[in-house]
PDB file of N, CA and C in Angstrom:
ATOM      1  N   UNK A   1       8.433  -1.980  10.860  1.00  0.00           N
ATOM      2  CA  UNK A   1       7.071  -2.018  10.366  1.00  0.00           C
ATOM      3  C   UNK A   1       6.240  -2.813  11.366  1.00  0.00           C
ATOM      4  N   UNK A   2       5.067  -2.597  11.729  1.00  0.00           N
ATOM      5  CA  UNK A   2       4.123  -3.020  12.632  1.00  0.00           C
ATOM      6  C   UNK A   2       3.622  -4.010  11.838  1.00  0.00           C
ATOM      7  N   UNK A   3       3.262  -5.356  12.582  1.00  0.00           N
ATOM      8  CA  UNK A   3       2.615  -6.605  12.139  1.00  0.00           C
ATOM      9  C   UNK A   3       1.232  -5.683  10.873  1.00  0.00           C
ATOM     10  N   UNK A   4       0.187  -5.038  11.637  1.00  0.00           N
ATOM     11  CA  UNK A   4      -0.702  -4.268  11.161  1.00  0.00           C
ATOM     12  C   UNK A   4      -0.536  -4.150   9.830  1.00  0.00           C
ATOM     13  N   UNK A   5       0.733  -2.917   9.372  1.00  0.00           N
ATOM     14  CA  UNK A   5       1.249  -2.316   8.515  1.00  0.00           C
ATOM     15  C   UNK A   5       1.385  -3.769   7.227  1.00  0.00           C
ATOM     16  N   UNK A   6       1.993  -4.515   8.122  1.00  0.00           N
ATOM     17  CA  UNK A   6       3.003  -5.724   7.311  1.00  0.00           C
ATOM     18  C   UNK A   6       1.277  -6.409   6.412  1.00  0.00           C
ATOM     19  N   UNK A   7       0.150  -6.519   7.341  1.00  0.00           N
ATOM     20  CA  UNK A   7      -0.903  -6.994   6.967  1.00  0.00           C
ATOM     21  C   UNK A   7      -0.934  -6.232   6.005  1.00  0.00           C
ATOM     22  N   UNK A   8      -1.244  -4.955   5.554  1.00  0.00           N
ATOM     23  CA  UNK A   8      -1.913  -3.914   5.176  1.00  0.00           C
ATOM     24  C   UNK A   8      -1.169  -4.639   3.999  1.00  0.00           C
ATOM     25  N   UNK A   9       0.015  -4.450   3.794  1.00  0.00           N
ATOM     26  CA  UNK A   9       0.929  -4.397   2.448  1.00  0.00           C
ATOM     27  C   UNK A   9       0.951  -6.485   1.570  1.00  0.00           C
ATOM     28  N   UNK A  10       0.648  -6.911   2.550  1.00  0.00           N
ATOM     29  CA  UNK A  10       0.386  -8.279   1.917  1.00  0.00           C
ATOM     30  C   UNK A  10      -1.098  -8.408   1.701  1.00  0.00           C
ATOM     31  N   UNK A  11      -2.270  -7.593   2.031  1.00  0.00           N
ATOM     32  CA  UNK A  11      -3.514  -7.952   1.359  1.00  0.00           C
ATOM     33  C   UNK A  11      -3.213  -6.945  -0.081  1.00  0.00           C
ATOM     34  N   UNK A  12      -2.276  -6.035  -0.184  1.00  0.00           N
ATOM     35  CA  UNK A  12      -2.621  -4.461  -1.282  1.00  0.00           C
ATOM     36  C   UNK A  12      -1.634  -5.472  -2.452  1.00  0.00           C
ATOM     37  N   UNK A  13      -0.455  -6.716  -1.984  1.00  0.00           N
ATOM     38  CA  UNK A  13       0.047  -7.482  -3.149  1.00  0.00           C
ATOM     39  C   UNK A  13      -1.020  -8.005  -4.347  1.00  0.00           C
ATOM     40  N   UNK A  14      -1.928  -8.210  -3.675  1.00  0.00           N
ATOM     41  CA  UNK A  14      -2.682  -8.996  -5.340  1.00  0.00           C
ATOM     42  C   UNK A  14      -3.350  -7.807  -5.720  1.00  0.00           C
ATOM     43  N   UNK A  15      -3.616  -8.029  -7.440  1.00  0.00           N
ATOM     44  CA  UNK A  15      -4.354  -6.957  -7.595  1.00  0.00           C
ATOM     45  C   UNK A  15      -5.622  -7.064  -7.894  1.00  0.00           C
ATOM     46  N   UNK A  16      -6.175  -8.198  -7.597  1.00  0.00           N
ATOM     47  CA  UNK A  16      -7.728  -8.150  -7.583  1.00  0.00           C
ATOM     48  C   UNK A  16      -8.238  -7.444  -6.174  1.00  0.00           C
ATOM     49  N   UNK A  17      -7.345  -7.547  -5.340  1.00  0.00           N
ATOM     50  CA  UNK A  17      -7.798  -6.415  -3.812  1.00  0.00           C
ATOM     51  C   UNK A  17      -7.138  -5.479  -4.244  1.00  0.00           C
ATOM     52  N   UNK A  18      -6.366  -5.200  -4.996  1.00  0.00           N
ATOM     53  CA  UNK A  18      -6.144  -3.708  -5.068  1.00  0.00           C
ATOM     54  C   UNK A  18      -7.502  -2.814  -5.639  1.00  0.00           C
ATOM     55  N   UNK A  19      -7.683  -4.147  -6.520  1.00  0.00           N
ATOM     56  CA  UNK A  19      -9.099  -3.707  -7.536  1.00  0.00           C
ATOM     57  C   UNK A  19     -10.470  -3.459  -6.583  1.00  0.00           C
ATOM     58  N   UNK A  20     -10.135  -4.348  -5.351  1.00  0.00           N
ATOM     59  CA  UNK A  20     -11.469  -4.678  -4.729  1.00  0.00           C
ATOM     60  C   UNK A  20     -11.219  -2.922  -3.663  1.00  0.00           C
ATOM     61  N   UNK A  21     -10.051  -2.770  -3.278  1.00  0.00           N
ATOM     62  CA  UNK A  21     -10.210  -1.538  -2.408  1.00  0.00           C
ATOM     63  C   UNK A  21     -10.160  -0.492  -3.015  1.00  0.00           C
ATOM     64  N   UNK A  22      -9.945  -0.319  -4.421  1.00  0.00           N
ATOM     65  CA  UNK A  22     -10.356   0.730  -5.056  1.00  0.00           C
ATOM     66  C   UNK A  22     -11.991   1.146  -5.531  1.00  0.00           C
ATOM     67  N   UNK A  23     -12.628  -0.135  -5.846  1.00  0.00           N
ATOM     68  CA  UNK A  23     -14.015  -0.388  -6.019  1.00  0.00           C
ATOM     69  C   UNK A  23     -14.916   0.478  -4.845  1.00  0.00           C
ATOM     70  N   UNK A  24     -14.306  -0.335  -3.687  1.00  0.00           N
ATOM     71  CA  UNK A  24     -15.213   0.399  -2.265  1.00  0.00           C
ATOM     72  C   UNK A  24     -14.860   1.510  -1.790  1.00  0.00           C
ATOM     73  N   UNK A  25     -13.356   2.160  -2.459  1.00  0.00           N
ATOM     74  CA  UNK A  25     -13.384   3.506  -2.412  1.00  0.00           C
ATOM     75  C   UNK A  25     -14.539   4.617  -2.713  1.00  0.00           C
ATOM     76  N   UNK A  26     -14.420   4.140  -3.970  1.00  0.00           N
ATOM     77  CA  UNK A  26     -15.619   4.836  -5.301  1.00  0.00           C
ATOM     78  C   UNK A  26     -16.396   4.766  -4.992  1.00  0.00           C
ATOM     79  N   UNK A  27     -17.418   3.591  -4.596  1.00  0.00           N
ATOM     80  CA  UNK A  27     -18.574   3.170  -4.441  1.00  0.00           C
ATOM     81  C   UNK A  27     -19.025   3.174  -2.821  1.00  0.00           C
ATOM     82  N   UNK A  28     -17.979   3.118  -2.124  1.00  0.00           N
ATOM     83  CA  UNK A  28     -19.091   2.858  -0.724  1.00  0.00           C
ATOM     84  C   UNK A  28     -18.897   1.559  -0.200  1.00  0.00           C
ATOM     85  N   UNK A  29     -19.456   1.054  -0.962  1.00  0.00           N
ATOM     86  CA  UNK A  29     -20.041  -0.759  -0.419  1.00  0.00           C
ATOM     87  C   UNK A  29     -20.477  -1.249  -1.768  1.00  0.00           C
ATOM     88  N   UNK A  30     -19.809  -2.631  -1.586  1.00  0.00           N
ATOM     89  CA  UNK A  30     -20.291  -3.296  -2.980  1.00  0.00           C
ATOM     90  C   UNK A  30     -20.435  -5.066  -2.622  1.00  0.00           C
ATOM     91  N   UNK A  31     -21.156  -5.505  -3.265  1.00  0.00           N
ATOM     92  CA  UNK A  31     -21.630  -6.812  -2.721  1.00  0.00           C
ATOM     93  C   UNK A  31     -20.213  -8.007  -3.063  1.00  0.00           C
ATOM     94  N   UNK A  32     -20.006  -9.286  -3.000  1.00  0.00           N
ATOM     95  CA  UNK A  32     -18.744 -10.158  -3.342  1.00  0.00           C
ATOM     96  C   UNK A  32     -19.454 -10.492  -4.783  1.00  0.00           C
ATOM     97  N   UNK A  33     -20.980 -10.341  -5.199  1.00  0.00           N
ATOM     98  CA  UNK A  33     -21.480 -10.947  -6.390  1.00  0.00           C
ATOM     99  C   UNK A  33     -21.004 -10.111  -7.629  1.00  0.00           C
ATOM    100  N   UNK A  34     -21.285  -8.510  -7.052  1.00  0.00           N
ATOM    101  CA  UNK A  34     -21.304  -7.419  -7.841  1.00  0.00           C
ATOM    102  C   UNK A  34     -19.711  -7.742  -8.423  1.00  0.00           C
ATOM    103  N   UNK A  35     -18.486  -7.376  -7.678  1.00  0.00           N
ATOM    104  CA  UNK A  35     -17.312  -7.669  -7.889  1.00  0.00           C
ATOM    105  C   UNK A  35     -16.530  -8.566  -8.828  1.00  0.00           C
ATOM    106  N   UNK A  36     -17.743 -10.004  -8.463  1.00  0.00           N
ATOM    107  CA  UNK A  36     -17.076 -11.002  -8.863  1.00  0.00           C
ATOM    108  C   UNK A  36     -17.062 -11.303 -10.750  1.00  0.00           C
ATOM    109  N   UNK A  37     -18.641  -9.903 -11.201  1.00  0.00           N
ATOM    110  CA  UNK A  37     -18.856  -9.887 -12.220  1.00  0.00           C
ATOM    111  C   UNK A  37     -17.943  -8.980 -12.954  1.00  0.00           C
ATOM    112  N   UNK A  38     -17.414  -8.128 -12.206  1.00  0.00           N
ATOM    113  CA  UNK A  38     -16.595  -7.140 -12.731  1.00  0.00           C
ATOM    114  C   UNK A  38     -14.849  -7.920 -12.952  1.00  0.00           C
ATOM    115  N   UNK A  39     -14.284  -8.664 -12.265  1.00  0.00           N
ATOM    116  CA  UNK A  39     -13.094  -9.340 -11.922  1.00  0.00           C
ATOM    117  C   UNK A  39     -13.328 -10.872 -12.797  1.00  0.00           C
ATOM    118  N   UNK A  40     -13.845 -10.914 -13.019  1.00  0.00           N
ATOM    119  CA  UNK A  40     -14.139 -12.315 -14.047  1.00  0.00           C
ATOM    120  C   UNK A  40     -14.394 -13.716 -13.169  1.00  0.00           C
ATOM    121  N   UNK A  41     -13.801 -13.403 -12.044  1.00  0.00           N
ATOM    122  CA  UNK A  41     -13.694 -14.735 -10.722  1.00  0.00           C
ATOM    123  C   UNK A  41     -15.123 -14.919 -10.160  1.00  0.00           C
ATOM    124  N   UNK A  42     -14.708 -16.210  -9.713  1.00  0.00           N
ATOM    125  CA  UNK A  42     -16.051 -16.454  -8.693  1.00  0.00           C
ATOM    126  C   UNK A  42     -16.458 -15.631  -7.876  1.00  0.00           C
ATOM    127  N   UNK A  43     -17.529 -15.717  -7.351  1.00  0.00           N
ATOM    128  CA  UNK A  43     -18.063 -15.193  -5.810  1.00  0.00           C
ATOM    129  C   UNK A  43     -17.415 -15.661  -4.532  1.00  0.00           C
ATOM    130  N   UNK A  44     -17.267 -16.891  -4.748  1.00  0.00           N
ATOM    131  CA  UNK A  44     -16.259 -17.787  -3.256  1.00  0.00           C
ATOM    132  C   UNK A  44     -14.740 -17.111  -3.690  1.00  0.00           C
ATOM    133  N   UNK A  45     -14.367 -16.582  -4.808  1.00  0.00           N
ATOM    134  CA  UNK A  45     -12.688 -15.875  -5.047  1.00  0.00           C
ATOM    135  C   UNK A  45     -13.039 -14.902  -4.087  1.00  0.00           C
ATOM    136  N   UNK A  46     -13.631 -14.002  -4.979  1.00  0.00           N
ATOM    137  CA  UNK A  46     -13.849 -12.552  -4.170  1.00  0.00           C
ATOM    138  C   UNK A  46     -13.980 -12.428  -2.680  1.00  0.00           C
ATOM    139  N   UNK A  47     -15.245 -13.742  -2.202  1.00  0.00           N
ATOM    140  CA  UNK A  47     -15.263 -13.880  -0.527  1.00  0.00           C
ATOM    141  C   UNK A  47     -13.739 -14.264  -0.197  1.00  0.00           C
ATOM    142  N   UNK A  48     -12.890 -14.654  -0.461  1.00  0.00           N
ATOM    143  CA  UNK A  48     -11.407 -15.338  -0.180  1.00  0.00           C
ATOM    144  C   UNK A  48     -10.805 -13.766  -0.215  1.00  0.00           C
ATOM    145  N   UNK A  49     -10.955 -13.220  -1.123  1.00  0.00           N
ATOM    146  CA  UNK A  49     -10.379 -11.933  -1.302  1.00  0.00           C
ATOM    147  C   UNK A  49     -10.804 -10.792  -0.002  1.00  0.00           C
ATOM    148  N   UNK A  50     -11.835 -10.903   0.340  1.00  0.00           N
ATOM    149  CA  UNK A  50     -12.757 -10.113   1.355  1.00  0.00           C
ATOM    150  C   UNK A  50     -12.349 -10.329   2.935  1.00  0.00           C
ATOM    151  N   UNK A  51     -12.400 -11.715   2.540  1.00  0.00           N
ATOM    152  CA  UNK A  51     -11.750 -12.164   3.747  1.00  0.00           C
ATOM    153  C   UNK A  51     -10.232 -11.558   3.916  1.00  0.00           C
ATOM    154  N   UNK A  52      -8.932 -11.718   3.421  1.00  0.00           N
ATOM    155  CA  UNK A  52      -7.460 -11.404   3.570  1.00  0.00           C
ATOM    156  C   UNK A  52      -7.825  -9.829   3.478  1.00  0.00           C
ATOM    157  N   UNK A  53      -8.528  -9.133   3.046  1.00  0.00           N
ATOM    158  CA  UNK A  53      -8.713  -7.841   3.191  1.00  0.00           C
ATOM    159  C   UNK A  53      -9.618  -7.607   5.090  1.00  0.00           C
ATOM    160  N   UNK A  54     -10.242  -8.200   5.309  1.00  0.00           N
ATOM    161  CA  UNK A  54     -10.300  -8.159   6.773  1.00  0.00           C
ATOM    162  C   UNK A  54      -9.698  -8.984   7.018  1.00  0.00           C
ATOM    163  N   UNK A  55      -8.735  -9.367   7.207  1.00  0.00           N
ATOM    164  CA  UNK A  55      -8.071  -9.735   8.302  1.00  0.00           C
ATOM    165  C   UNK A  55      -6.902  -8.766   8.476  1.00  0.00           C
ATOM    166  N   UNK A  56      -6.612  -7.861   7.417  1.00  0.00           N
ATOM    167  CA  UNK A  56      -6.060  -6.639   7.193  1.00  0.00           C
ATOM    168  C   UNK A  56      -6.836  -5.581   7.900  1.00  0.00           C
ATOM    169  N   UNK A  57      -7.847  -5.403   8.217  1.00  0.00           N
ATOM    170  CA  UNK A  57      -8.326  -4.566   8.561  1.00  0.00           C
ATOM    171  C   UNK A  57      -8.682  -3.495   7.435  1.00  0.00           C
ATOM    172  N   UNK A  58      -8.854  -3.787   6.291  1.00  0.00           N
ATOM    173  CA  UNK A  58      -8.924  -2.906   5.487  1.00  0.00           C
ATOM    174  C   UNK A  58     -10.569  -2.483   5.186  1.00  0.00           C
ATOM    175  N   UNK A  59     -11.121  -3.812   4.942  1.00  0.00           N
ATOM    176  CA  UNK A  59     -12.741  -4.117   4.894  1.00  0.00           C
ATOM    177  C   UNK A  59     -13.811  -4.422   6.377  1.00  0.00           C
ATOM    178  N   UNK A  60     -15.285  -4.038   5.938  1.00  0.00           N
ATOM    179  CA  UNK A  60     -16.048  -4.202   7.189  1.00  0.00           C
ATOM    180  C   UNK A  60     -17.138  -4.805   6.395  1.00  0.00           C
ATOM    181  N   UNK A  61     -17.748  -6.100   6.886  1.00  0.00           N
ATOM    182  CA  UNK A  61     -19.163  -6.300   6.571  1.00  0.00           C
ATOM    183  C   UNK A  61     -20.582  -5.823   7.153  1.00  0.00           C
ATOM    184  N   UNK A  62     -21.354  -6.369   6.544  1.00  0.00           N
ATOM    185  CA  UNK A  62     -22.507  -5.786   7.249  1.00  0.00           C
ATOM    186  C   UNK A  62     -23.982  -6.126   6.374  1.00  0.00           C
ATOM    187  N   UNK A  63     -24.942  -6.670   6.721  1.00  0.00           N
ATOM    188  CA  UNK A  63     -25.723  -7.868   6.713  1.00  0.00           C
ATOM    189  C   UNK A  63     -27.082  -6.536   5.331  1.00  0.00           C
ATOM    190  N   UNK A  64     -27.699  -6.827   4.679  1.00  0.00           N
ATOM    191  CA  UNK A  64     -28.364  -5.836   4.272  1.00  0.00           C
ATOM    192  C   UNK A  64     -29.402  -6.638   3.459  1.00  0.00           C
ATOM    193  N   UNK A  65     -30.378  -7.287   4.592  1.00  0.00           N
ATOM    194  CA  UNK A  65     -31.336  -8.328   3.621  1.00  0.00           C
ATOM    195  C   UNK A  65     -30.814  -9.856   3.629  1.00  0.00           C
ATOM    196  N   UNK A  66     -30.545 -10.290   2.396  1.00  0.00           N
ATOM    197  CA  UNK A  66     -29.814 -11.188   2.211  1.00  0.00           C
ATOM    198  C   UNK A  66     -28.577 -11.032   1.505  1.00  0.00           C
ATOM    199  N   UNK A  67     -28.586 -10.090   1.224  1.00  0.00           N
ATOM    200  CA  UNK A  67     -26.542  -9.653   0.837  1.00  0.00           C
ATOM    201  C   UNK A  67     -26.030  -9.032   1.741  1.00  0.00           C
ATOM    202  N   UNK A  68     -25.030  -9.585   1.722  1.00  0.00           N
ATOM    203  CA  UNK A  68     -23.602  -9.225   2.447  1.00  0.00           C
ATOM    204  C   UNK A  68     -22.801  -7.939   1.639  1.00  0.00           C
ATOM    205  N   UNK A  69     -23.303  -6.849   2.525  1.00  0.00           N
ATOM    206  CA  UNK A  69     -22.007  -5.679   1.751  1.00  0.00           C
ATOM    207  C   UNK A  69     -20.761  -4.887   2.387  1.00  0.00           C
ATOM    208  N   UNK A  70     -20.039  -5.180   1.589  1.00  0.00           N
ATOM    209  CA  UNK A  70     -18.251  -4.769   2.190  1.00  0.00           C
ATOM    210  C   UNK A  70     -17.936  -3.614   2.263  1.00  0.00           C
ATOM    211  N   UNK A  71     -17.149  -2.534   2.930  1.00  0.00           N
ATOM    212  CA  UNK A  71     -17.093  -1.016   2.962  1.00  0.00           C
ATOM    213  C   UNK A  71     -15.889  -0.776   3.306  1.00  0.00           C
ATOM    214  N   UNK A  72     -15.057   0.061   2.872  1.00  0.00           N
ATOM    215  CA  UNK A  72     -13.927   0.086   2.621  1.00  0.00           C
ATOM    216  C   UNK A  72     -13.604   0.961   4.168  1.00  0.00           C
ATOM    217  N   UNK A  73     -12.473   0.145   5.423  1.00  0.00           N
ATOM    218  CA  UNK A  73     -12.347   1.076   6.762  1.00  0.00           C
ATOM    219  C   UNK A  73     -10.918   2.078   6.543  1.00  0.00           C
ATOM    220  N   UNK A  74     -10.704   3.041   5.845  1.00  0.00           N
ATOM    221  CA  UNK A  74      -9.307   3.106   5.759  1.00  0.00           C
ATOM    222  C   UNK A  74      -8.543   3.200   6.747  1.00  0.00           C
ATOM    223  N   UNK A  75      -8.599   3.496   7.620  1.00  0.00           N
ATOM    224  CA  UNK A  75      -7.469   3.436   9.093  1.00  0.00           C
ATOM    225  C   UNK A  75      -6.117   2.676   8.628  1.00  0.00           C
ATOM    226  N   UNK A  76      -6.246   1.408   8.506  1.00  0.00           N
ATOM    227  CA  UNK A  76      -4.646   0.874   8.280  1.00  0.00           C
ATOM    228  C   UNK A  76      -4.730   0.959   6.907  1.00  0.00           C
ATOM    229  N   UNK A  77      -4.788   1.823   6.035  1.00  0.00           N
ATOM    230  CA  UNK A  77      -4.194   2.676   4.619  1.00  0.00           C
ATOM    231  C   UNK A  77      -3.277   3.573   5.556  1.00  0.00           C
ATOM    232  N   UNK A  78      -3.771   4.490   6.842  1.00  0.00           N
ATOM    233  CA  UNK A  78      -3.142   6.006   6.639  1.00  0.00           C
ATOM    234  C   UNK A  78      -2.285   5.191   7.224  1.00  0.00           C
ATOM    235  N   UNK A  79      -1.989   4.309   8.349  1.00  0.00           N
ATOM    236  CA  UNK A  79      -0.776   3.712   9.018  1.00  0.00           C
ATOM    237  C   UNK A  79      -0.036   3.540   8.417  1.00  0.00           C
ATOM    238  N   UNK A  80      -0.205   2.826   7.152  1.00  0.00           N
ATOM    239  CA  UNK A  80       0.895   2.290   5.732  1.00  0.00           C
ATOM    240  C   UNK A  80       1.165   3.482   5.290  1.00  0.00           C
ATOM    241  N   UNK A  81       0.217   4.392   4.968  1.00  0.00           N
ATOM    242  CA  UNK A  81       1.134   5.717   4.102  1.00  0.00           C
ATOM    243  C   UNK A  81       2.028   6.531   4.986  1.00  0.00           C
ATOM    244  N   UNK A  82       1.250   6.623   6.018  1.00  0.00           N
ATOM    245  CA  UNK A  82       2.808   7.018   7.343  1.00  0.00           C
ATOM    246  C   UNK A  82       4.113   5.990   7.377  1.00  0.00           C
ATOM    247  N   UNK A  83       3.976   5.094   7.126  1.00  0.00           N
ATOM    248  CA  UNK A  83       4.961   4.321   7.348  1.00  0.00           C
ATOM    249  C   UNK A  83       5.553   4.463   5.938  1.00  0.00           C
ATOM    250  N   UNK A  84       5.232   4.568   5.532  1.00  0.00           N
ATOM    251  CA  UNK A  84       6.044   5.008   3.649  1.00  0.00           C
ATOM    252  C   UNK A  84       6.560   6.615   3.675  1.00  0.00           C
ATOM    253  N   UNK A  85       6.050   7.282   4.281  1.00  0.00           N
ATOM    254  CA  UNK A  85       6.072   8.639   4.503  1.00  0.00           C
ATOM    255  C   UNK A  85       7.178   8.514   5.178  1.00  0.00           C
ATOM    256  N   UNK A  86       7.493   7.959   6.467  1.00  0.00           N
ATOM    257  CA  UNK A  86       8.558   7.940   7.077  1.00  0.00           C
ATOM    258  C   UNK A  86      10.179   7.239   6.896  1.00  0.00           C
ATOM    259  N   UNK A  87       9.394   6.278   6.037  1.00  0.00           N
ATOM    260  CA  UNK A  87      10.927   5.484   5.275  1.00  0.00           C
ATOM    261  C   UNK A  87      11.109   6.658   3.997  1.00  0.00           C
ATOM    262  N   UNK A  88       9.975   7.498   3.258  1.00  0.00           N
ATOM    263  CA  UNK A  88      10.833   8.097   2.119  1.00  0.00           C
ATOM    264  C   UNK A  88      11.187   9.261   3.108  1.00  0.00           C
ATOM    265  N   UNK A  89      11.163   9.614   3.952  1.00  0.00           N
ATOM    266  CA  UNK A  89      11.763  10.973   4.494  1.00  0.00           C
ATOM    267  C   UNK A  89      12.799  10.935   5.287  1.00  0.00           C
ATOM    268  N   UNK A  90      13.146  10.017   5.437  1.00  0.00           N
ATOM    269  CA  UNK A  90      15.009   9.247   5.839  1.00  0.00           C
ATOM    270  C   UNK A  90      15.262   8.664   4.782  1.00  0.00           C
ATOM    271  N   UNK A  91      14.979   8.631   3.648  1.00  0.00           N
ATOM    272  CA  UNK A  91      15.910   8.331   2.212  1.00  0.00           C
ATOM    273  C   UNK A  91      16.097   9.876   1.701  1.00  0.00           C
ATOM    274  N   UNK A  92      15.004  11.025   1.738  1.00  0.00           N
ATOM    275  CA  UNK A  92      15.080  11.847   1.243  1.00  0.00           C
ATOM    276  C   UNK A  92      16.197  12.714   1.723  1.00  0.00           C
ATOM    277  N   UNK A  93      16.579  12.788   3.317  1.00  0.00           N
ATOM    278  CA  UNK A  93      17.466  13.376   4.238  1.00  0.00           C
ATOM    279  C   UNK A  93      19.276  12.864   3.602  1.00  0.00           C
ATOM    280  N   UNK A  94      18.623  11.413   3.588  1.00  0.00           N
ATOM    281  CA  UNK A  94      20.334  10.683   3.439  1.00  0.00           C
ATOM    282  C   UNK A  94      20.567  11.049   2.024  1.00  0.00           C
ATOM    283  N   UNK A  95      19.533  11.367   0.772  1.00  0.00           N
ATOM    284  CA  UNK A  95      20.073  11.647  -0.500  1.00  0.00           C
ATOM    285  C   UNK A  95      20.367  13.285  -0.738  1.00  0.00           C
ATOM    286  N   UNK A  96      19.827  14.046   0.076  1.00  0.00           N
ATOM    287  CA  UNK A  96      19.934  15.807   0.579  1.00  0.00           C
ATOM    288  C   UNK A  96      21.604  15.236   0.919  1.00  0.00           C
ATOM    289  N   UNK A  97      21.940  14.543   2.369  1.00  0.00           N
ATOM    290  CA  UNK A  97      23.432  14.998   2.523  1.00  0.00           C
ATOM    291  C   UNK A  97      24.343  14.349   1.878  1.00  0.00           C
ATOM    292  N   UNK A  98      23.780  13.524   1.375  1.00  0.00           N
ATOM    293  CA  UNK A  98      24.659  12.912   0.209  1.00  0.00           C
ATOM    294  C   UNK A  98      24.939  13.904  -1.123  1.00  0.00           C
ATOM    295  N   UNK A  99      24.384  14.696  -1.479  1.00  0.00           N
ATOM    296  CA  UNK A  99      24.248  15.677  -2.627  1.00  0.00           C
ATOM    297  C   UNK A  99      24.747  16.821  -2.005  1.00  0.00           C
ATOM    298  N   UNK A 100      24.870  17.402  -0.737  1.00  0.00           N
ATOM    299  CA  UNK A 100      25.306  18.165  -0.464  1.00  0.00           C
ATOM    300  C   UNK A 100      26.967  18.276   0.069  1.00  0.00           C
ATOM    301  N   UNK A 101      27.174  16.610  -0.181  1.00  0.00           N
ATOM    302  CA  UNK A 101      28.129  16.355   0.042  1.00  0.00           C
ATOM    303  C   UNK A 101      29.339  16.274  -1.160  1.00  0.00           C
ATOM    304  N   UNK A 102      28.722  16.140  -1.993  1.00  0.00           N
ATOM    305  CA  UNK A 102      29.423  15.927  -3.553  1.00  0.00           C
ATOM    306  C   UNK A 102      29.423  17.168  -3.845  1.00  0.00           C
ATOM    307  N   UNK A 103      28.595  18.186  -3.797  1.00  0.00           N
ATOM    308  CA  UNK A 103      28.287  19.578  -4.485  1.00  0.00           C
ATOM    309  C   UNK A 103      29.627  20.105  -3.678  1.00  0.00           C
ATOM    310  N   UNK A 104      29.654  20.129  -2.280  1.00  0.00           N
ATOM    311  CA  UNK A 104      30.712  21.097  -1.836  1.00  0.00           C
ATOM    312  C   UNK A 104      32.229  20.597  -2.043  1.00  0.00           C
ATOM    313  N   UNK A 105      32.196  19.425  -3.039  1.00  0.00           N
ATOM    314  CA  UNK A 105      33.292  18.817  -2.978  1.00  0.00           C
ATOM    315  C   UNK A 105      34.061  17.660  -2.119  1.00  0.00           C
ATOM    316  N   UNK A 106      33.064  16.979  -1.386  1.00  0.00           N
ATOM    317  CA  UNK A 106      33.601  16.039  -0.427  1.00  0.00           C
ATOM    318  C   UNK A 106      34.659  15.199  -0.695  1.00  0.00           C
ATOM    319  N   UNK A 107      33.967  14.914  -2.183  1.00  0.00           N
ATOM    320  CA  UNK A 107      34.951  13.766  -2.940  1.00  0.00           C
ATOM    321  C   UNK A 107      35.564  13.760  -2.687  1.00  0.00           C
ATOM    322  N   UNK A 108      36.734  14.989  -3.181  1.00  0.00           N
ATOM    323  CA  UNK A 108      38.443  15.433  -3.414  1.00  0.00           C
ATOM    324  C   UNK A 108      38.852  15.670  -2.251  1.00  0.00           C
ATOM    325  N   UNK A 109      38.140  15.285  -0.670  1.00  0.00           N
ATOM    326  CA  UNK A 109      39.209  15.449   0.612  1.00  0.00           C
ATOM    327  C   UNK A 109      39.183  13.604   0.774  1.00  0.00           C
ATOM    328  N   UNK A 110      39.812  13.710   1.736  1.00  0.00           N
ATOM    329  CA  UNK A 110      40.178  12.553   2.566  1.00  0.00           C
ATOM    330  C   UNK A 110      41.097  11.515   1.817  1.00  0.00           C
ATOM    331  N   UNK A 111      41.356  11.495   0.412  1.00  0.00           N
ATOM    332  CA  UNK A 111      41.656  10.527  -0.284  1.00  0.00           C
ATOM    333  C   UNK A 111      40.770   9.898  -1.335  1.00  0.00           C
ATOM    334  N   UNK A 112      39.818  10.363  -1.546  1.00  0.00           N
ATOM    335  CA  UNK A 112      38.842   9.670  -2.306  1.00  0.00           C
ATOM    336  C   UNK A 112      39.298   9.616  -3.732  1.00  0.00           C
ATOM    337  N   UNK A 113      38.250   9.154  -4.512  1.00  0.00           N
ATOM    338  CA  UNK A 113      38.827   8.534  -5.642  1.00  0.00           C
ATOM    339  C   UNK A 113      38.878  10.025  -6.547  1.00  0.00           C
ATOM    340  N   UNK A 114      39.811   9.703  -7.451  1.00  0.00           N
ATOM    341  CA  UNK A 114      39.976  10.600  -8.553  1.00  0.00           C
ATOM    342  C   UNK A 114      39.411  11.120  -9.467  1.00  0.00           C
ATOM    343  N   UNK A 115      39.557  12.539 -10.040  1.00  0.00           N
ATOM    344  CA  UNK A 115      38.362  12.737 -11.125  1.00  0.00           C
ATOM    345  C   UNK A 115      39.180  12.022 -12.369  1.00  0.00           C
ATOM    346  N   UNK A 116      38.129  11.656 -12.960  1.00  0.00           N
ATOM    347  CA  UNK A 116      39.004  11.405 -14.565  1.00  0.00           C
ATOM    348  C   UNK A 116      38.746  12.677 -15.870  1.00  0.00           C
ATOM    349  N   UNK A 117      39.729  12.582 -16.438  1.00  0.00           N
ATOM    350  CA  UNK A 117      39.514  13.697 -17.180  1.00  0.00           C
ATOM    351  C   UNK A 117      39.296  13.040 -18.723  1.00  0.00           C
ATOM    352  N   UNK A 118      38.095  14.041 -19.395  1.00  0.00           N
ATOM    353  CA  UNK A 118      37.690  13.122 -20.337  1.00  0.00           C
ATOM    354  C   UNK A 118      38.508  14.313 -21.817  1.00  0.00           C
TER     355      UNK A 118
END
């Protein structure tokens, strides 16, 4: 797993950023005030939250008056879902020859263990 990736998956652990990158999915851009009313937490939580989400690379700011609004960058999402994509598709391979291995009977060569009869 790439440092990147490793970021990606330790900001997506809490779920008030799960909450917060689902929010700026939907929406676009949403302020740390707007959020903070929806999540029950402060405004300085949510900025704490905003923050570990960029430093993930997940979030972008950007100045609009006097609020600050956050926008969701997905780039290191698709890295993480490739990287999940690629660990389930070498589990999926090893549980294919593993099943194809029992089906044709592997068990009953080499010595393996016995059937029991019920």
């Amino acid at each position: 797993m790439t440092d990147a990736t490793g970021r990606v998956f330790d900001a997506l652990a809490d779920s008030n950023r799960r909450y917060v990158v689902q929010a700026l999915a939907e929406r676009g851009a949403a302020t740390a005030t707007e959020l903070a009313s929806e999540l029950q937490v402060s405004r300085q939580a949510v900025s704490k939250h905003f923050a570990a989400l960029s430093e993930a690379g997940l979030v972008e700011s950007r100045r609009e008056g006097r609020e600050t609004l956050y926008e969701l960058t997905p780039q290191p999402l698709a890295a993480a879902l490739d990287w999940m994509a690629d660990v389930g598709g070498k589990w999926d391979r090893r549980l294919t020859a593993l099943r194809r291995h029992l089906v044709s009977g592997g068990s009953r060569s080499g010595g393996g263990a016995r059937r029991r009869r019920e």
